[in-house]
N, C-alpha and C. Protein backbone atom coordinates (compact mmCIF):
# COMPACT_ATOMS: atom_id res chain seq x y z
N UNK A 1 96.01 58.09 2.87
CA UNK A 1 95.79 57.10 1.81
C UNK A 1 95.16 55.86 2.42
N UNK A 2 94.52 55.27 1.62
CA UNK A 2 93.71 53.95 2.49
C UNK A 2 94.21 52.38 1.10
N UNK A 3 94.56 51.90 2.09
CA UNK A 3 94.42 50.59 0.67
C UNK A 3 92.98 49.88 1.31
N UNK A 4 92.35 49.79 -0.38
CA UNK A 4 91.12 49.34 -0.22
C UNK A 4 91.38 47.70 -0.91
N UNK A 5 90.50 46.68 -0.19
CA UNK A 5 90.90 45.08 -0.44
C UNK A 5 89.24 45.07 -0.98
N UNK A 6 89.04 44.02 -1.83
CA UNK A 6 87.82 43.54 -2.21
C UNK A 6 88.23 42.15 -2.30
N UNK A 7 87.25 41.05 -2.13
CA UNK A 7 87.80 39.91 -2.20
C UNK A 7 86.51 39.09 -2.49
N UNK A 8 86.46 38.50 -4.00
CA UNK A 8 85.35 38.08 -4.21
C UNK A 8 85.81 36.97 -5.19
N UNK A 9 84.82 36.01 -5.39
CA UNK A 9 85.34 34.32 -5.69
C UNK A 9 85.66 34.51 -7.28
N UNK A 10 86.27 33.92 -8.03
CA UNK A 10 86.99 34.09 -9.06
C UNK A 10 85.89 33.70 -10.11
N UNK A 11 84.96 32.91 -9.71
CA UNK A 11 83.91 32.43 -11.09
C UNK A 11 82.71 33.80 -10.95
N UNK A 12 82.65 34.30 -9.63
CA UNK A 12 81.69 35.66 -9.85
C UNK A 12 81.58 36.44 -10.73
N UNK A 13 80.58 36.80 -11.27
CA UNK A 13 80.10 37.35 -12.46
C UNK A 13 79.29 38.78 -11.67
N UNK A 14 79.40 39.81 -13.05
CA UNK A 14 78.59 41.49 -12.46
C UNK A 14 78.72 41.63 -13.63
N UNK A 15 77.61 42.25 -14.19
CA UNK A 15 77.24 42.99 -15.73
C UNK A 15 78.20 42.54 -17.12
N UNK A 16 78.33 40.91 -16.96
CA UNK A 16 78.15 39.95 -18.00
C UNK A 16 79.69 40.28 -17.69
N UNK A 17 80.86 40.74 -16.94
CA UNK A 17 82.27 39.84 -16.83
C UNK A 17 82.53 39.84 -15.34
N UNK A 18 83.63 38.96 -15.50
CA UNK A 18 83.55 38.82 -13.91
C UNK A 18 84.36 39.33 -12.96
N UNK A 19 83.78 39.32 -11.70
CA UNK A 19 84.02 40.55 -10.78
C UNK A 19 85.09 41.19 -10.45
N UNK A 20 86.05 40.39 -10.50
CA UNK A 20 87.38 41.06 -10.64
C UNK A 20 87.63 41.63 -11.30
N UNK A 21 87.60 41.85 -12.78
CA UNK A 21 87.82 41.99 -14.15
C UNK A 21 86.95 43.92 -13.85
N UNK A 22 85.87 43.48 -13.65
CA UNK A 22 84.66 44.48 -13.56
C UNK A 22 85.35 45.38 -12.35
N UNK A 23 85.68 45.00 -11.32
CA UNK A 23 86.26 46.21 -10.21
C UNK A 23 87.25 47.10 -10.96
N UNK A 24 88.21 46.62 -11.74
CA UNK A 24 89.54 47.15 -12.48
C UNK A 24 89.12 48.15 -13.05
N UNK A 25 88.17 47.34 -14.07
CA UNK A 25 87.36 48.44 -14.91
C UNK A 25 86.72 50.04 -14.30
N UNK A 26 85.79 49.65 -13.48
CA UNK A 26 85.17 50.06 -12.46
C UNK A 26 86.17 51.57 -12.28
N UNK A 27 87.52 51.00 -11.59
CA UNK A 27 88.56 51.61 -10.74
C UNK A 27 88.96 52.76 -11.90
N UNK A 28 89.13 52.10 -12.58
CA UNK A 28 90.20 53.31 -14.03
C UNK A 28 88.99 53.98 -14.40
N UNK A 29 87.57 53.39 -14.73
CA UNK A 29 86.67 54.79 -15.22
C UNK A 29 86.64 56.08 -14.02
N UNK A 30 86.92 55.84 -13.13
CA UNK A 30 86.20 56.75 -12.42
C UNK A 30 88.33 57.49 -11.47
N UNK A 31 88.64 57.20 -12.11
CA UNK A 31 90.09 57.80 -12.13
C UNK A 31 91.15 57.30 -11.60
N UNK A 32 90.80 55.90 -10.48
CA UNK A 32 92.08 54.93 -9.73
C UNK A 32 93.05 55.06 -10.93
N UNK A 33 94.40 55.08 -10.70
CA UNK A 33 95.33 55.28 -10.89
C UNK A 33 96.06 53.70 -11.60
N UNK A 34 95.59 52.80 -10.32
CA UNK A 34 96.21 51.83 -10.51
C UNK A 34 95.65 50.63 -9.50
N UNK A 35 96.07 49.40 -9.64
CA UNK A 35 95.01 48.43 -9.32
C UNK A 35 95.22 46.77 -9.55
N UNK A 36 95.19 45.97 -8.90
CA UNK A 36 95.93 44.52 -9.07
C UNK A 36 95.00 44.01 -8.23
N UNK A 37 95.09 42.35 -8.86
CA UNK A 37 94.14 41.55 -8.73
C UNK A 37 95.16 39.76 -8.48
N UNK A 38 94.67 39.65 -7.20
CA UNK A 38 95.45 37.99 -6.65
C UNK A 38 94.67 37.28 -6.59
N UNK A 39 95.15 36.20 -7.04
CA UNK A 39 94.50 34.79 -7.15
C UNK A 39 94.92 34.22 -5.69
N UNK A 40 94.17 33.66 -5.35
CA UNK A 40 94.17 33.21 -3.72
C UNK A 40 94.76 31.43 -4.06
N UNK A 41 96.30 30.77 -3.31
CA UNK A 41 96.63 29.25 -3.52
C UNK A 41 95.41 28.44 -2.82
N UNK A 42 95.01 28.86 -1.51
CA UNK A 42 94.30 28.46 -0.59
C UNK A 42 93.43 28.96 0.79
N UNK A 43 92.46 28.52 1.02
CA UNK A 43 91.64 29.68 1.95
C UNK A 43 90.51 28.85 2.42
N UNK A 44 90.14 29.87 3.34
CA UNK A 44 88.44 29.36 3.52
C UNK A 44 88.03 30.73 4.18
N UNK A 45 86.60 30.47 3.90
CA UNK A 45 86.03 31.78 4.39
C UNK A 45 84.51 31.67 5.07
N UNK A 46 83.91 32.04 5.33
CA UNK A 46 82.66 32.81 6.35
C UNK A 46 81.97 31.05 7.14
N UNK A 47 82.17 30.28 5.32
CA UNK A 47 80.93 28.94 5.80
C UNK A 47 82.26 27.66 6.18
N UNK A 48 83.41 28.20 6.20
CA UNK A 48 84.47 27.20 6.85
C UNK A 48 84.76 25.99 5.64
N UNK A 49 84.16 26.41 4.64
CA UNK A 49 84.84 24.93 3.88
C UNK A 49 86.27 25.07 3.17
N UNK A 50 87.26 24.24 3.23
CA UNK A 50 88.64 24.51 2.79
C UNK A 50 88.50 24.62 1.05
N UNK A 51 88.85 25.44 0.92
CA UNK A 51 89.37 25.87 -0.88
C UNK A 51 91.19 25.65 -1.06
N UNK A 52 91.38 24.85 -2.23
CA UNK A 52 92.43 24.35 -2.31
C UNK A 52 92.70 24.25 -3.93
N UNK A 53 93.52 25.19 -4.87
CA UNK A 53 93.89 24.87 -6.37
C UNK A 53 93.88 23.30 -6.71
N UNK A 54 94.45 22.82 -5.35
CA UNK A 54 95.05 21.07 -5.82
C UNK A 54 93.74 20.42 -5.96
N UNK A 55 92.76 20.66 -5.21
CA UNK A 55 91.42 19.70 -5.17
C UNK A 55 90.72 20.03 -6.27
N UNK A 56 90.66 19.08 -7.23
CA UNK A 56 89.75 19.19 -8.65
C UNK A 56 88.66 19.67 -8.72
N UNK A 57 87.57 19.10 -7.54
CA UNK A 57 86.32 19.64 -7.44
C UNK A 57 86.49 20.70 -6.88
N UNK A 58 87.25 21.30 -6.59
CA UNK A 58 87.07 23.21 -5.99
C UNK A 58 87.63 23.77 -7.21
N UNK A 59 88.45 23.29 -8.13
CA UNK A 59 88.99 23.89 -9.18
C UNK A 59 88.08 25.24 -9.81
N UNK A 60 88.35 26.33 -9.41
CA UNK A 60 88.04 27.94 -9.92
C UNK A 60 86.70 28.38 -8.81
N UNK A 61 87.39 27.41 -7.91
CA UNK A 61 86.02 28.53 -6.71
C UNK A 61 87.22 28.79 -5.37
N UNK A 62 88.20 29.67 -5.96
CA UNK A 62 88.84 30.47 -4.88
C UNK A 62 88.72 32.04 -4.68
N UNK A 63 89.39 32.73 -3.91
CA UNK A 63 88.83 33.78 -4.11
C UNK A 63 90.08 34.76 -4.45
N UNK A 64 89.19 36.05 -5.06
CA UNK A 64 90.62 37.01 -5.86
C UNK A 64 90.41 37.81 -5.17
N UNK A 65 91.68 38.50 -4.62
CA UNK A 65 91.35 39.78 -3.90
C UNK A 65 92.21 40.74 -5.12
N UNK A 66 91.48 42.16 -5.19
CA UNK A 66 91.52 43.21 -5.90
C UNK A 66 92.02 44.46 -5.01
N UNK A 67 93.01 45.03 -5.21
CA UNK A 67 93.47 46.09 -3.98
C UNK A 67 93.74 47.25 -5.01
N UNK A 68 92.98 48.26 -4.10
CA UNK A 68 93.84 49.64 -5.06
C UNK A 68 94.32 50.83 -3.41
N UNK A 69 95.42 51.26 -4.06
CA UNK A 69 95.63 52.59 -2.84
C UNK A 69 95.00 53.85 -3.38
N UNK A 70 94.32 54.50 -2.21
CA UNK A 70 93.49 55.53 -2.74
C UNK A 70 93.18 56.49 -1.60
N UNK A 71 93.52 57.75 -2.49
CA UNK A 71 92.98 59.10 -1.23
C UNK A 71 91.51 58.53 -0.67
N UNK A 72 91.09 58.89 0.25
CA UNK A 72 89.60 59.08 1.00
C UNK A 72 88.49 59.03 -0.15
N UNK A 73 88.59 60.19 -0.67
CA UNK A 73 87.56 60.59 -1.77
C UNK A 73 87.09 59.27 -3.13
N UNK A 74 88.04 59.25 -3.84
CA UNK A 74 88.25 57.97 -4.39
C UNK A 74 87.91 56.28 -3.42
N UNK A 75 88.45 56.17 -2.34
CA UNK A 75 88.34 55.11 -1.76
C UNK A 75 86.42 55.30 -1.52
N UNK A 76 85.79 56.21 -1.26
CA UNK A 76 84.44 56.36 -1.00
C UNK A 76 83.66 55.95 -2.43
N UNK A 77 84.05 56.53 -3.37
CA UNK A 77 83.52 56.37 -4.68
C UNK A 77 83.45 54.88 -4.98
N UNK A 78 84.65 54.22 -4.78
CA UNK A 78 84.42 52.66 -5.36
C UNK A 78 83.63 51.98 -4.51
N UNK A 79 83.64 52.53 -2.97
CA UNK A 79 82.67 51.96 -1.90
C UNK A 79 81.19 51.68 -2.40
N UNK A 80 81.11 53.26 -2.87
CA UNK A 80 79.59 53.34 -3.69
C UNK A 80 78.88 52.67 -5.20
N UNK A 81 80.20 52.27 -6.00
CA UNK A 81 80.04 51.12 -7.04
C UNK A 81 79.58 50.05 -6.36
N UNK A 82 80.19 49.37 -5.27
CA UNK A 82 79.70 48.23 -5.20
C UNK A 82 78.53 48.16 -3.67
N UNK A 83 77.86 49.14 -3.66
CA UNK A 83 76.64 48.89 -3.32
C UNK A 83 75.62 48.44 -2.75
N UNK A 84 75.80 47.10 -2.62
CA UNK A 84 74.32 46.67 -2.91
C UNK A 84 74.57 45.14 -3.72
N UNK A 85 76.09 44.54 -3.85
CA UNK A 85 76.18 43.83 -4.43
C UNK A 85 77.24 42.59 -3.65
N UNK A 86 77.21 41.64 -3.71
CA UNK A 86 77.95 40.53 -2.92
C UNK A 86 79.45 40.34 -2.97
N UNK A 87 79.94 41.73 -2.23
CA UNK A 87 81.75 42.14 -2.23
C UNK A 87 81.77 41.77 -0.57
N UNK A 88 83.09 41.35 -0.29
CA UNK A 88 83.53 41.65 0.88
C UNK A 88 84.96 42.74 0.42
N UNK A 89 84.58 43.44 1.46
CA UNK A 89 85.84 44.55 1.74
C UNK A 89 86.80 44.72 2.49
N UNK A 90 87.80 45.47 2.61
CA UNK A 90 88.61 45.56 3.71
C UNK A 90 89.37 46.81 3.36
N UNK A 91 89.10 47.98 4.19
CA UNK A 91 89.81 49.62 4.20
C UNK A 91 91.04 49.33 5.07
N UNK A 92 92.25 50.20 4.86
CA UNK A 92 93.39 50.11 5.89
C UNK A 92 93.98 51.09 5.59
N UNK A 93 94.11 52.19 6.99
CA UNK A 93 94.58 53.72 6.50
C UNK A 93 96.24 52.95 5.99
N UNK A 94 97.01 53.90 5.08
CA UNK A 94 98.07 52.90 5.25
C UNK A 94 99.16 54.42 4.23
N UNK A 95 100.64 54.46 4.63
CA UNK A 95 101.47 55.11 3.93
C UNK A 95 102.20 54.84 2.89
N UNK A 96 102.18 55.50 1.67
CA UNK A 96 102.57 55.08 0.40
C UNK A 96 103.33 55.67 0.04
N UNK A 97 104.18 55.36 -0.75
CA UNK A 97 104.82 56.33 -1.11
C UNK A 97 106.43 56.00 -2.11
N UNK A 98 107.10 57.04 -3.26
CA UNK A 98 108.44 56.30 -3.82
C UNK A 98 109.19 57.19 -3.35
N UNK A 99 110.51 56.67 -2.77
CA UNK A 99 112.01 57.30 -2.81
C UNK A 99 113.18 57.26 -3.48
């Protein structure tokens, strides 16, 4: 099983909703099971500038990460949705499972 991470800024937009919203979607047409989406309190990323909920002027430019657990096959498929399009990712073989 692999948990797959996507992590893309919360005002991002893909085929008129936005990107988070659109991965979910994405995930259930093509058979993911299941699928959740985090709002990030605070961060920074690639260009180093601090993102912070509290700072007004950053207000809705944080980033959401979107995670689904998924066999190989599936984890390849959503790889191939996003393409060609401005995602960062993150694969992690990982064990799942209920007792």
């Amino acid at each position: 099983m692999n948990l797959l991470m996507f992590y893309v800024n919360e005002k991002q937009h893909h085929e008129g909703e936005l990107m988070y919203e659109w991965l979910l979607h994405r995930a259930r047409h093509i058979g993911v099971r299941g699928g959740s989406a985090f709002r990030a309190m605070a961060g920074f990323g690639r260009h180093g500038r601090l993102h912070d909920e509290a700072f007004f002027e950053l207000a809705g430019d944080l980033t959401v990460r979107v995670e689904f657990i998924l066999d190989d096959g599936l984890a390849k498929r959503m790889l191939e949705e996003v393409r060609g399009l401005d995602v960062f990712y993150v694969v992690n073989k990982v064990q799942s499972g209920i007792d």
